[in-house]
Protein backbone atom coordinates (compact mmCIF):
# COMPACT_ATOMS: atom_id res chain seq x y z
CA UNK A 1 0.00 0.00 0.00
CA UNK A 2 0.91 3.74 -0.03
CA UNK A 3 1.32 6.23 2.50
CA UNK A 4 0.05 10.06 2.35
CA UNK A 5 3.79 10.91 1.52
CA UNK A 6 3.63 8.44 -1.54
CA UNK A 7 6.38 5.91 -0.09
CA UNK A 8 5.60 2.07 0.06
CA UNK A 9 4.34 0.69 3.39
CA UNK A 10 4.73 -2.99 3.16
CA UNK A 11 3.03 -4.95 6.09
CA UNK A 12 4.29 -8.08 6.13
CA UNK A 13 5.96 -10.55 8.85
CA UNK A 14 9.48 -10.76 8.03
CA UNK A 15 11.47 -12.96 9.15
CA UNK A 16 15.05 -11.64 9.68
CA UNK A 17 16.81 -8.25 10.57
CA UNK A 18 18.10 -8.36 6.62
CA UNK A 19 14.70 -8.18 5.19
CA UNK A 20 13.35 -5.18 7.39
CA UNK A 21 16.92 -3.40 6.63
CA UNK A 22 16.51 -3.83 3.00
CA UNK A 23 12.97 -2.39 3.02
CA UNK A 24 13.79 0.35 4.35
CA UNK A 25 17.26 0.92 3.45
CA UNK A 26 14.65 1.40 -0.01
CA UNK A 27 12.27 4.14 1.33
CA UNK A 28 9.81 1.69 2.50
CA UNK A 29 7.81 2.04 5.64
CA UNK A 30 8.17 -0.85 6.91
CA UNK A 31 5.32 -2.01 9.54
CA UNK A 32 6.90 -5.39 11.08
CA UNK A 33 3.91 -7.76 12.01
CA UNK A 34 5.44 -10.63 14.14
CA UNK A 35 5.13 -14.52 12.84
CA UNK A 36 3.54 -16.88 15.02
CA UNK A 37 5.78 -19.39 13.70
CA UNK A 38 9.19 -17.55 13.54
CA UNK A 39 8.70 -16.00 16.62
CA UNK A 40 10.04 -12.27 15.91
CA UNK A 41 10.92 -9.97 18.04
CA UNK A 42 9.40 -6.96 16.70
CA UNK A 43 11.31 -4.30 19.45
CA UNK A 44 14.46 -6.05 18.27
CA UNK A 45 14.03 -5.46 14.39
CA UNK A 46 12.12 -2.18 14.76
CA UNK A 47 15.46 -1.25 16.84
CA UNK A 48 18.01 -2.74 14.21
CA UNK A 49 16.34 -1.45 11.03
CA UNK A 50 18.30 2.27 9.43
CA UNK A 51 15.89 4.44 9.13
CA UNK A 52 18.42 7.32 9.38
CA UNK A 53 22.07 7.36 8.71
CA UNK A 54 23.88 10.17 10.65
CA UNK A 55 26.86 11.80 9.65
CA UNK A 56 29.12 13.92 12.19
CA UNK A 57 30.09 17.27 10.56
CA UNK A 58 31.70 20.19 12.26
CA UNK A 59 31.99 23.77 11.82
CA UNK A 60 35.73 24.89 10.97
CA UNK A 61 35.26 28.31 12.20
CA UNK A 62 34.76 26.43 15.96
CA UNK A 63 36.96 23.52 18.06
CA UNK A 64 35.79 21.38 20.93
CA UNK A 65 36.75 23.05 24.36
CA UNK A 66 35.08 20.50 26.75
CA UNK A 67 33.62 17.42 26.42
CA UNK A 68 30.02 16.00 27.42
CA UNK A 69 31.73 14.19 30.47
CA UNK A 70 33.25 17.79 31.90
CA UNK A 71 30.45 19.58 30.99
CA UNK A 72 28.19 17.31 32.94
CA UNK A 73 30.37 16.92 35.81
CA UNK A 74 30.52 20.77 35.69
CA UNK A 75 26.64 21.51 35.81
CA UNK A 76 26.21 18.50 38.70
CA UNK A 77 28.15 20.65 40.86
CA UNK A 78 27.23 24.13 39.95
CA UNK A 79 23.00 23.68 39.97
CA UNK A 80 22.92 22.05 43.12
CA UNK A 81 25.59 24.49 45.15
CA UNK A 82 23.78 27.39 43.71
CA UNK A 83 20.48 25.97 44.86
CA UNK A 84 22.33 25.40 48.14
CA UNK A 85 23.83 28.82 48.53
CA UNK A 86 20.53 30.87 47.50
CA UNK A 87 18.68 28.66 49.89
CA UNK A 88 21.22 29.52 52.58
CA UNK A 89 20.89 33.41 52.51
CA UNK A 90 17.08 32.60 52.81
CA UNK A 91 17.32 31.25 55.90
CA UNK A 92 20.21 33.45 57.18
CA UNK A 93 18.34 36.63 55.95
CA UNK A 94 14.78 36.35 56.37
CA UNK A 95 14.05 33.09 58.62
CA UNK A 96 16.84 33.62 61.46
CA UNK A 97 15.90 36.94 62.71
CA UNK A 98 12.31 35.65 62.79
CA UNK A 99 11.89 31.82 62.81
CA UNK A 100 7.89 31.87 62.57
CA UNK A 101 7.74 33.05 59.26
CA UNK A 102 6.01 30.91 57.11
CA UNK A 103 7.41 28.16 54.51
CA UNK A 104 11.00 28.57 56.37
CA UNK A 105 10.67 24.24 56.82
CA UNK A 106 10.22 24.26 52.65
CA UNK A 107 12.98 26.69 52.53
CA UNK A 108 15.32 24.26 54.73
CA UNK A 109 14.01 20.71 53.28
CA UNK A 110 15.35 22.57 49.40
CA UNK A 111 18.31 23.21 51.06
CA UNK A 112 18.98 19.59 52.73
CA UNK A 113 17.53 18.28 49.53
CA UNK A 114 20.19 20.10 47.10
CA UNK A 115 23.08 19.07 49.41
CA UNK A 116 22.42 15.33 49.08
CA UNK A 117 22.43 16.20 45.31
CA UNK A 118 25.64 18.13 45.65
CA UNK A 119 27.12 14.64 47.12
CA UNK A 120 25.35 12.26 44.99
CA UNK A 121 25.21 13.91 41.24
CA UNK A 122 28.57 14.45 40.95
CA UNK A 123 29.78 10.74 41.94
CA UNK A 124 27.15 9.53 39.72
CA UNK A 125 28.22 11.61 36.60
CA UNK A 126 31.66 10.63 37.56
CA UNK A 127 30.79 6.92 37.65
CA UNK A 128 28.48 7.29 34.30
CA UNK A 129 31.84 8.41 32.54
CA UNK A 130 34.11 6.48 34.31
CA UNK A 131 36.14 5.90 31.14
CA UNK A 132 36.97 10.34 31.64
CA UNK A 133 38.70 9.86 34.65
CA UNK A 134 41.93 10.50 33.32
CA UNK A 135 40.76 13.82 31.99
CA UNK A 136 39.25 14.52 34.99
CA UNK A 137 42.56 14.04 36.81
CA UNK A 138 44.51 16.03 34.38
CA UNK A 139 41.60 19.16 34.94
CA UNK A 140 43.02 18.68 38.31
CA UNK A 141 46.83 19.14 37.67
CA UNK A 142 46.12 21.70 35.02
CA UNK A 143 44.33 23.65 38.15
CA UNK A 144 47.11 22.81 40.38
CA UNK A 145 50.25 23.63 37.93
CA UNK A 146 50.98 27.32 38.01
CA UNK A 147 54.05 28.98 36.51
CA UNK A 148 54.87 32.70 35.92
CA UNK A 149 53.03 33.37 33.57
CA UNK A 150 50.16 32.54 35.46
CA UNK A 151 51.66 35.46 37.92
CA UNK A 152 52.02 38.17 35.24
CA UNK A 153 48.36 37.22 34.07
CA UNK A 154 47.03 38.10 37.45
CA UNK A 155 49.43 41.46 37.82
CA UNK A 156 48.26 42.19 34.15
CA UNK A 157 44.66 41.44 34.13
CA UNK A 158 43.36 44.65 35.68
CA UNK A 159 45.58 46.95 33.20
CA UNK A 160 44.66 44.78 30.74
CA UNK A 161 41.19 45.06 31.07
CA UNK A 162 41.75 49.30 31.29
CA UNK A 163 43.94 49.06 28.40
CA UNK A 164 43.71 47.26 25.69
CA UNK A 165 47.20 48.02 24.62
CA UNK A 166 48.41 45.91 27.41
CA UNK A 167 48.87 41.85 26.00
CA UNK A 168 48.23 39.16 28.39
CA UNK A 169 50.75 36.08 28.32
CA UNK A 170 49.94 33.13 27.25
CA UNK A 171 47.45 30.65 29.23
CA UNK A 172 47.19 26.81 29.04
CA UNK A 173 43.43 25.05 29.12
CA UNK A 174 43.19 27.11 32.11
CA UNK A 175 44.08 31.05 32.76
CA UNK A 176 44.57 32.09 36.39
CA UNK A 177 41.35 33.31 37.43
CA UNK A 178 40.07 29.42 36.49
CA UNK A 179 42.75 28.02 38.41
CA UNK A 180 42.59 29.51 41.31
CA UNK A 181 38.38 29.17 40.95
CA UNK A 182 39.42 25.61 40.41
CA UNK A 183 41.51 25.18 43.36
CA UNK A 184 38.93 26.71 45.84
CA UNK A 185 36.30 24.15 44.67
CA UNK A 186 38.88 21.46 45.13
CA UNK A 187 39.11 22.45 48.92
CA UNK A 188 35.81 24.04 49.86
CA UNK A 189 34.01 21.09 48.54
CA UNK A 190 34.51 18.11 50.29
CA UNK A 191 34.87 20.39 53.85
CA UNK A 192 31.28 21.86 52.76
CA UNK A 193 30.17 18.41 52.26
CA UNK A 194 31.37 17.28 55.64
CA UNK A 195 30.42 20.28 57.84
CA UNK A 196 27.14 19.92 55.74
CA UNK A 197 26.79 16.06 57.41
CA UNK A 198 27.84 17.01 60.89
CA UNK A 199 25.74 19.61 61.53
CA UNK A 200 23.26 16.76 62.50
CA UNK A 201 25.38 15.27 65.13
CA UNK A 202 25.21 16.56 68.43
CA UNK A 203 27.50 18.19 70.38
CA UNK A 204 29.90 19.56 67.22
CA UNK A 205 26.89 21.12 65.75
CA UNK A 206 27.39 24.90 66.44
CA UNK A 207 31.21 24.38 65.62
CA UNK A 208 29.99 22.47 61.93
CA UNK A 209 28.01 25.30 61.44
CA UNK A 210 30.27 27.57 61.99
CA UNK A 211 32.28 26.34 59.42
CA UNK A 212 30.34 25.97 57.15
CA UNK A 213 29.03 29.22 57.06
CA UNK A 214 32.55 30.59 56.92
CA UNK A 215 33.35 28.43 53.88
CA UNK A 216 30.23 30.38 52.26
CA UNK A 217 31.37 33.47 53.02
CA UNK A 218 34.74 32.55 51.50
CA UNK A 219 33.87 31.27 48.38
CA UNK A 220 31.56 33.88 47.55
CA UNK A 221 33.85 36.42 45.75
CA UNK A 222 35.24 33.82 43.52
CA UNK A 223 31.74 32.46 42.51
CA UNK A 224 30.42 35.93 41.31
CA UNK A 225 33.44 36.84 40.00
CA UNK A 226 33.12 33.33 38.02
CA UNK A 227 29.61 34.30 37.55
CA UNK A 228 30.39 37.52 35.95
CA UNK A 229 33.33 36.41 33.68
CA UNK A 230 30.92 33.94 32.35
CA UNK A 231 27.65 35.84 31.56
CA UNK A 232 28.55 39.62 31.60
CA UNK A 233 32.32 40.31 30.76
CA UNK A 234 32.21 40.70 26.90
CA UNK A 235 35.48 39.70 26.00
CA UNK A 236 35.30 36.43 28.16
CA UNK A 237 31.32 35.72 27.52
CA UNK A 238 32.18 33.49 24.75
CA UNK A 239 33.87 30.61 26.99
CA UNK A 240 30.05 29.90 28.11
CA UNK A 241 28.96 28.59 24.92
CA UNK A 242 32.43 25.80 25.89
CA UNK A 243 30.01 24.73 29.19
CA UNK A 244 26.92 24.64 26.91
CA UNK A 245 28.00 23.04 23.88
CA UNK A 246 31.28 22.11 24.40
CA UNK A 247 32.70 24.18 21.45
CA UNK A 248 34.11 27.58 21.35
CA UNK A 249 35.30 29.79 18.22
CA UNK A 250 38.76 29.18 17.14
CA UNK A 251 40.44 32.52 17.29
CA UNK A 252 38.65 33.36 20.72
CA UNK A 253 40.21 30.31 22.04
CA UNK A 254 43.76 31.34 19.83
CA UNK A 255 44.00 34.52 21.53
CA UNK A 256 43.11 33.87 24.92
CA UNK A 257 44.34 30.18 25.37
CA UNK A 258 46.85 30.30 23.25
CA UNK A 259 49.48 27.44 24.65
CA UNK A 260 46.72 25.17 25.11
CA UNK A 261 45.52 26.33 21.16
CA UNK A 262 48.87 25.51 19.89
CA UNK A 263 49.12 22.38 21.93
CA UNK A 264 45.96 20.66 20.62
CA UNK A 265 45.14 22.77 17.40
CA UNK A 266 48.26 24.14 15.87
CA UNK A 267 48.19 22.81 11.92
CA UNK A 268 45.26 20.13 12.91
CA UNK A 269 41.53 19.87 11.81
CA UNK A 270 39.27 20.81 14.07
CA UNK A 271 37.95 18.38 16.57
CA UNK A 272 35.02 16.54 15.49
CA UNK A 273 32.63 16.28 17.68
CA UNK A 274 29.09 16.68 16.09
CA UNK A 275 27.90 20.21 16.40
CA UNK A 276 24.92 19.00 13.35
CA UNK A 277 23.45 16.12 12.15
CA UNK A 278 22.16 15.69 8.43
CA UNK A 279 20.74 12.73 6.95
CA UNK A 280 22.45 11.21 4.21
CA UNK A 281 20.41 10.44 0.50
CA UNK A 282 19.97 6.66 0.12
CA UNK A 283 19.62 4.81 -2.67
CA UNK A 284 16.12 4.13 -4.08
CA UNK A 285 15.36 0.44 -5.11
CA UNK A 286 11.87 -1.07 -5.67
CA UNK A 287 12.04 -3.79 -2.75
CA UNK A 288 8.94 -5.48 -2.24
CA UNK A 289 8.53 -8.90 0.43
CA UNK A 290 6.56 -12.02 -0.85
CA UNK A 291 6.43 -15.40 0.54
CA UNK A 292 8.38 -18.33 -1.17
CA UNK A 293 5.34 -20.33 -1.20
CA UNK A 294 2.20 -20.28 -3.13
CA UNK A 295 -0.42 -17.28 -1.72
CA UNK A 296 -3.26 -19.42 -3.05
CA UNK A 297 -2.43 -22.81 -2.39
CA UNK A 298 -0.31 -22.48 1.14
CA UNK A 299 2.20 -25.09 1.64
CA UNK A 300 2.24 -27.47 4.90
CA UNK A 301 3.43 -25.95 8.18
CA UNK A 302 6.81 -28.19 7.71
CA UNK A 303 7.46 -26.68 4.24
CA UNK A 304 7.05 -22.86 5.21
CA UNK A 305 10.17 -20.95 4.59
CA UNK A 306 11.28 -17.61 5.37
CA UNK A 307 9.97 -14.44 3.64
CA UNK A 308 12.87 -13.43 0.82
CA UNK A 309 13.31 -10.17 -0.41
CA UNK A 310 12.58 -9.39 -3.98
CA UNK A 311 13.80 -7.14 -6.85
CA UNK A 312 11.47 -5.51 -8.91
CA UNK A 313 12.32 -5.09 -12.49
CA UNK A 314 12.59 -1.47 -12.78
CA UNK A 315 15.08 1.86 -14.65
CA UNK A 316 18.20 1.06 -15.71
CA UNK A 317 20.94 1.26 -13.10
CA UNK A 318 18.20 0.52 -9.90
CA UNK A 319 20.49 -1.26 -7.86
CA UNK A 320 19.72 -2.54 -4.70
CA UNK A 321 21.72 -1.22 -1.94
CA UNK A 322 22.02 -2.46 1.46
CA UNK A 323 24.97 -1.31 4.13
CA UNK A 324 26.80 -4.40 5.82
CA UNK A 325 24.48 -7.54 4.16
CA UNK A 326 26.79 -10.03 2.20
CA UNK A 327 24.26 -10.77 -0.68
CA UNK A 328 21.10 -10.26 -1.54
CA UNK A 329 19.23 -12.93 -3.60
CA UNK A 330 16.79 -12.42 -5.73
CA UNK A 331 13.27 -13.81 -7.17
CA UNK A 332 12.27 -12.74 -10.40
CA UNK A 333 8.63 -15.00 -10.65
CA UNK A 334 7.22 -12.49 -7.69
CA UNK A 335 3.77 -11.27 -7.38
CA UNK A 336 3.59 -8.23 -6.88
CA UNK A 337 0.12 -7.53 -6.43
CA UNK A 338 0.42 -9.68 -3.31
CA UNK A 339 2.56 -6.97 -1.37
CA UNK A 340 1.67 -3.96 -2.99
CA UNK A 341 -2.24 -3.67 -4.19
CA UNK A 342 -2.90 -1.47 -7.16
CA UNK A 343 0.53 -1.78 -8.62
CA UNK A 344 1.09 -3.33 -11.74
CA UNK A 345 2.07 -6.74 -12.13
CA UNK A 346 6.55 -7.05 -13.22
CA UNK A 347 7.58 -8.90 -16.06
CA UNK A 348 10.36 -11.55 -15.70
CA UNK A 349 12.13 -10.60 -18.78
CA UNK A 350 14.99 -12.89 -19.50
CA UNK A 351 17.47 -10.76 -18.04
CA UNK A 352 15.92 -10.02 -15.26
CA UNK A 353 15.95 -13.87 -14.41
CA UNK A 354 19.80 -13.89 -15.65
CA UNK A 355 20.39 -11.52 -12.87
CA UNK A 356 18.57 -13.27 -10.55
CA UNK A 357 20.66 -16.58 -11.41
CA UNK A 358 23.45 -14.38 -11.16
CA UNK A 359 22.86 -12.89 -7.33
CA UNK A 360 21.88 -16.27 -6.12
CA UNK A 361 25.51 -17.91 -7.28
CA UNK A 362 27.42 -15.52 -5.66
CA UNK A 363 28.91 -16.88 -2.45
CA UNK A 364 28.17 -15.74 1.02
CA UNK A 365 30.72 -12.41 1.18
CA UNK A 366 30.19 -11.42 -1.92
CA UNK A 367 30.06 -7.55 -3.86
CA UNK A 368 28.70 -5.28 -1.37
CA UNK A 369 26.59 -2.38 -2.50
């Protein structure tokens, strides 16, 4: 039958993951109706057949700054510590000069509740890309590994931003600011954690509390000036898109990464990770799916065989094409009528059954399409 978009829709059971992938690999809409007999699993061949073949293209003009695995491990910890901190003032602010206000238990039970996410998302995004750990780690070092350059970037950075005569030196994945953001959250984290868990305990919980509130207080300058650098500062704005996307334009990154630029990117193609995907045009052969028996006169249970893909006699130069299947073997005596109502009936010219002889003696490995 036909759809409303004029393709073939072929309902018919099929009986292997080749027949469904050669129906559609040809356009088809394939509906696969599961054989009593064969017992198909329709999820499985639904799942297996093509319907779209992806290709990964990537803009030149852009390279990859962070991957999926950073930038998830980056937004488990920031959402739920800004949660916490906003929470925090709430209850420092307007519930602790006057505990009776109303909601303050809501207020607190969002702020317990984002703290066990603070512990729990990062681990699991950690554990999810397990296989990252290494770049992870090196994040880490990177934070931990200053030089003096890093120095003169700090001296420089105010001037800098005055003057825009004034050059910067050179920064690695890394500038300064980042590091020393990096380093903070490297310390203030687990102790926020654990003064976050002892507060319960009695005895030490004025002291945890203490702590903990101090830690807040610390890390505060560094996370709006983070903040800002991020979403206001024009000239570093563009190093968002890098926690969004993961990719960053290539002469923002040149000019204000350059050592880690030239390290990764100097005379090399951009990284290719897919910022677009397109659908690539697949060939068109007439495929239709017939049973090996007679429709009219069905053979015994014992002498049913498998439903065998058929070529249509069609334009000169229809091919089949199918990705990854050995051989395809065709039947020239088919019925079409039987699979696709209203269409005319093929004629099995002799050289359409030549090329059916043909496809059937080629061994198993054959010419691919």
């Amino acid at each position: 039958m036909h759809s409303a978009d004029g393709k073939t829709q072929v309902q018919r059971p099929f009986s292997s993951v080749m027949e469904a992938s050669l129906l559609s690999a040809a356009g088809s809409k394939v509906s696969l109706i599961p054989s009593p007999s064969q017992g198909v699993n329709v999820p499985a061949l639904a799942r297996s057949a093509p319907v779209r073949i992806r290709q990964r293209v990537s803009n030149p003009d852009e390279i990859l700054r962070f991957r999926r695995s950073e930038r998830q491990l980056h937004w488990a910890i920031a959402v739920p510590f800004m949660v916490c901190y906003v929470t925090a003032i709430i209850l420092v602010t307007v519930y602790n000069p006057h505990p009776a206000r109303p909601f303050r238990s809501v207020v607190s039970w969002i702020h317990r509740g984002s703290g066990v996410c603070l512990i729990l998302l990062p681990l699991w995004t950690a554990l999810r890309h397990r296989r990252d750990l290494t770049v992870y780690l090196h994040n880490i070092r990177q934070a931990w590994h200053w030089n003096l350059d890093d120095l003169r970037w700090l001296w420089l950075m105010g001037p800098a931003t005055l003057n825009p005569r004034i050059s910067l030196p050179e920064q690695g994945k890394f500038n300064a600011g980042e590091k020393i953001n990096f380093m903070a959250l490297t310390v203030v984290y687990p102790l926020l954690i654990c003064t976050g868990v002892t507060i319960w305990l009695p005895g030490v919980d004025y002291l945890s509390w203490l702590v903990h509130f101090s830690l807040a207080l610390a890390v505060t300058p560094l996370m709006l000036g983070h903040i800002f650098m991020a979403t206001v500062n024009p000239d570093t704005r563009p190093g968002l898109q890098g926690m969004l996307s993961g990719r960053v334009d290539r002469q923002w990154a040149r000019h204000h990464y350059g050592r880690w630029y030239r390290a990764n990117f100097e005379g090399r193609v951009a990284a290719t990770e897919p910022a677009a995907t397109v659908e690539r045009p697949r060939p068109r052969p007439v495929l239709v799916a017939r049973p090996s028996h007679d429709v009219d006169h069905p053979a015994p249970a014992s002498r049913l065989r498998p439903f065998e893909p058929a070529i249509v006699a069609g334009a000169a130069g229809n091919a089949p094409a199918a990705a990854g299947i050995d051989a395809i073997f065709a039947v020239a005596d088919v019925r079409a009528a039987d699979c696709m109502p209203g269409q005319p009936e093929p004629v099995a010219g002799p050289a359409v059954l030549g090329d059916a002889q043909a496809l059937r003696a080629q061994p198993s490995g054959g010419a691919r399409s």
